[in-house]
Protein backbone atom coordinates (compact mmCIF):
# COMPACT_ATOMS: atom_id res chain seq x y z
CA UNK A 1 -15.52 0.12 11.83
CA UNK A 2 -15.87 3.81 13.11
CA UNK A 3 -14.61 6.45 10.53
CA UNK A 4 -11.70 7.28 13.66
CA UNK A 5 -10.04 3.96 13.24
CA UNK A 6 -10.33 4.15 9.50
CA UNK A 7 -8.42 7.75 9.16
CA UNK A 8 -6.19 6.51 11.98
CA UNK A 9 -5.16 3.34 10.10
CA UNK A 10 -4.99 5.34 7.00
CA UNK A 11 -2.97 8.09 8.35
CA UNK A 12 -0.36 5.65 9.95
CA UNK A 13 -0.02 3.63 6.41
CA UNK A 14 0.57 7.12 4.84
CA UNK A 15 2.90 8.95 7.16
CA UNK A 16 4.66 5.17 6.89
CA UNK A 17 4.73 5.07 3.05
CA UNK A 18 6.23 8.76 2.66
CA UNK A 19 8.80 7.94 5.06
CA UNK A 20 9.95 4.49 3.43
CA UNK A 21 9.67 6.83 -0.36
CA UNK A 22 11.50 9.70 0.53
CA UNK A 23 14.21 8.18 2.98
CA UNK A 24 14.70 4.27 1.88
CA UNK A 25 13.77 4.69 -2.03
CA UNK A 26 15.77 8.58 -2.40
CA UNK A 27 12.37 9.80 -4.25
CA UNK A 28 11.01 13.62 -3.42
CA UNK A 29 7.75 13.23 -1.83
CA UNK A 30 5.64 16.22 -4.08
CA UNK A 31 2.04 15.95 -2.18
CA UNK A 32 -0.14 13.64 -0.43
CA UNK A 33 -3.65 14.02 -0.84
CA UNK A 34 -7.31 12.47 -0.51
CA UNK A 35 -8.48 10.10 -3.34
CA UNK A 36 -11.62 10.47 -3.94
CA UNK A 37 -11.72 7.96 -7.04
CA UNK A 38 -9.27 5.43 -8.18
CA UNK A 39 -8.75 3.55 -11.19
CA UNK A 40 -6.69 0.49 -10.04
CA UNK A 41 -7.03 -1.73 -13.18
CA UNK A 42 -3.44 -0.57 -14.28
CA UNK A 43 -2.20 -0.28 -11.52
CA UNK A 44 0.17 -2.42 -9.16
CA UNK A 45 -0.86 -3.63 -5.50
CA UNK A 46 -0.17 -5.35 -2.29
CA UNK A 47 -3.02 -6.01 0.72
CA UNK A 48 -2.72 -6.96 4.22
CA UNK A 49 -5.41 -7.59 6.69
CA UNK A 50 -5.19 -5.85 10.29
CA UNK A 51 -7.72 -8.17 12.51
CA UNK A 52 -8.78 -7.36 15.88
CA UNK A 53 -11.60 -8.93 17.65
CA UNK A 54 -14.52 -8.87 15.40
CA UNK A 55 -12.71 -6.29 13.53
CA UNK A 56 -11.15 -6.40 9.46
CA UNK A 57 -9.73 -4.13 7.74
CA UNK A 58 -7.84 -4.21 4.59
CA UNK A 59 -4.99 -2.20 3.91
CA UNK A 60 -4.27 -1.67 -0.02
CA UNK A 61 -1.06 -0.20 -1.04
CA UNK A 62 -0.99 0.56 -4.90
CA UNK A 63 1.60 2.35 -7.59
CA UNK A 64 0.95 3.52 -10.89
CA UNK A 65 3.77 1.79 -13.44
CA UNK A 66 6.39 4.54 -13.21
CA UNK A 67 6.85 4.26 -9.87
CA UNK A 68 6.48 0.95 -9.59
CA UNK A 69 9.14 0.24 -12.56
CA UNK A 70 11.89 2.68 -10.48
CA UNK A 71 11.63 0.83 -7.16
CA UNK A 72 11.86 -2.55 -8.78
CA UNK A 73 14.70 -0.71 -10.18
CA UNK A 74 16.60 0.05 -6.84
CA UNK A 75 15.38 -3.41 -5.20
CA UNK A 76 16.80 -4.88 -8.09
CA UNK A 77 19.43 -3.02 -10.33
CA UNK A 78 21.14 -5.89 -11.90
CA UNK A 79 19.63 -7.67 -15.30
CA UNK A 80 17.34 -10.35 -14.74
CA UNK A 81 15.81 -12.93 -17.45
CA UNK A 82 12.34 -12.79 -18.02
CA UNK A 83 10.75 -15.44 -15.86
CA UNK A 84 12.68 -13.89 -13.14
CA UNK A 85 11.01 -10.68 -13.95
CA UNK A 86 7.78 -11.86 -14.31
CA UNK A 87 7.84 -13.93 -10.72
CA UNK A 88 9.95 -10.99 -9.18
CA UNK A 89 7.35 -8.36 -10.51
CA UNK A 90 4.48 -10.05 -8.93
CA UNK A 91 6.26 -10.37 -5.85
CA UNK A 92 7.19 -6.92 -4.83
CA UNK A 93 4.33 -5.06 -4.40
CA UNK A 94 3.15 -7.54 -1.69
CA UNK A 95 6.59 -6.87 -0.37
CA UNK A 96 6.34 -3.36 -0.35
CA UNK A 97 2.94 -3.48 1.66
CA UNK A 98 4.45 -5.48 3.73
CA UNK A 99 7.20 -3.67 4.66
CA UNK A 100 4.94 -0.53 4.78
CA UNK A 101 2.13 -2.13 6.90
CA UNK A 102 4.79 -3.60 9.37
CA UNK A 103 6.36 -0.13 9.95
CA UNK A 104 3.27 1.30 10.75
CA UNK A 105 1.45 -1.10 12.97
CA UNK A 106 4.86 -0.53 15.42
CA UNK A 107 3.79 3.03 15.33
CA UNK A 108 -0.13 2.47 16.32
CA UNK A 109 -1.38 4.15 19.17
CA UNK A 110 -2.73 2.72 22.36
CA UNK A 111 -6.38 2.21 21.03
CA UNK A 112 -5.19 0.47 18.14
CA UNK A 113 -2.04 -1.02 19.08
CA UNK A 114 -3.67 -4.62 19.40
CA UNK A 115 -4.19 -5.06 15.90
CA UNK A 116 -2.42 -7.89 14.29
CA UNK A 117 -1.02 -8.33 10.69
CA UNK A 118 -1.60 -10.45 8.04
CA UNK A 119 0.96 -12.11 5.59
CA UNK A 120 0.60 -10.42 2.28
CA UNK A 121 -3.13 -11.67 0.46
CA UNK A 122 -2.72 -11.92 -2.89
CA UNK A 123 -5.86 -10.03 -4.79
CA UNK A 124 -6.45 -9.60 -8.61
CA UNK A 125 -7.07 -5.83 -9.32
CA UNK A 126 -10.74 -6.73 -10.62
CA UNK A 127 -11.78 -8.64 -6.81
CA UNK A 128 -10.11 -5.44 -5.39
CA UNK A 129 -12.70 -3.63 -7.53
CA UNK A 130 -15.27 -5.69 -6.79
CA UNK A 131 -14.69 -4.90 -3.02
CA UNK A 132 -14.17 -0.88 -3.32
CA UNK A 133 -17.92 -0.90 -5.09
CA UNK A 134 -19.39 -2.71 -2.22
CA UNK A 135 -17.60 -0.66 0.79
CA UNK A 136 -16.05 2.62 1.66
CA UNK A 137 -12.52 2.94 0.36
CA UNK A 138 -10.55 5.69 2.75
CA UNK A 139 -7.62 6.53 0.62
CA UNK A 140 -4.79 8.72 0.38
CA UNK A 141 -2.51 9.68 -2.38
CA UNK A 142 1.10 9.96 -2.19
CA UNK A 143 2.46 12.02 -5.27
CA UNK A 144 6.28 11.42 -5.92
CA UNK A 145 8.69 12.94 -8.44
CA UNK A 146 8.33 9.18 -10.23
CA UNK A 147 4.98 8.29 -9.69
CA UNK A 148 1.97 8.47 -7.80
CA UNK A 149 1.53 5.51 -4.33
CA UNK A 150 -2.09 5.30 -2.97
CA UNK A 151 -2.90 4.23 0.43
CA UNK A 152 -6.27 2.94 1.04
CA UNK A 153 -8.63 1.40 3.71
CA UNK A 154 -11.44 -0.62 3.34
């Protein structure tokens, strides 16, 4: 994969993921930056694959838990019992991704624009790990006045 379709991808997933913080969540976009290293053992995350031809790439959205904890918050503000929590709370950050991945690939230019998505993948944080040791991450950071969203590219 050539480093321009990497920041490309990257840079659509970001300018995506601002846009659905600031003006569908109401939270004050503070900073977006490079990550250069990421802890994502506490942290919550959604993947999609963009395929096209012989080419994968993955596209990892993560939050850190206060963030996280106020958008489950506006997606759902009424009380919930526990096992509704627990399904609901692995749900929505593949959801999120989603929704952030499918926004952006409508935005793709016309040297990327016949990429297709994946459904959500489901990943455990540690395979995820596994993966960023073996392979370039290219990652941004999204800084919010809640919590911190990373974008990343591998």
């Amino acid at each position: 994969m050539s480093e321009n379709t990497e920041t490309s991808i990257i840079n659509y997933i970001a300018n995506t993921a601002e846009s659905f913080l600031r003006d569908d969540m109401n939270l004050e976009v503070l900073n977006t930056s490079e990550v250069i290293e990421c802890n994502i053992d506490e942290r919550y995350l959604g993947t999609v694959m963009f395929t096209k031809n012989d080419i994968n790439i993955l596209c990892i959205v993560s939050m850190d838990k206060p963030l996280f904890e106020r958008i489950f918050k506006i997606f759902f503000p009424e009380e919930l019992d526990s096992d509704e929590y627990e399904e609901l709370k692995n749900d929505l950050p593949n959801e999120i991704v989603n929704t952030i991945a499918g926004l952006s690939i409508s935005k793709f230019d016309d040297k990327h624009k016949d990429f297709e998505m994946s459904v959500p993948i489901s990943f455990k944080n540690s395979a995820i790990t596994k993966i960023k040791e073996k392979k370039d991450f290219k990652s941004l950071e999204i800084i919010t006045s809640e919590g911190s969203l990373i974008c990343a590219v591998v």
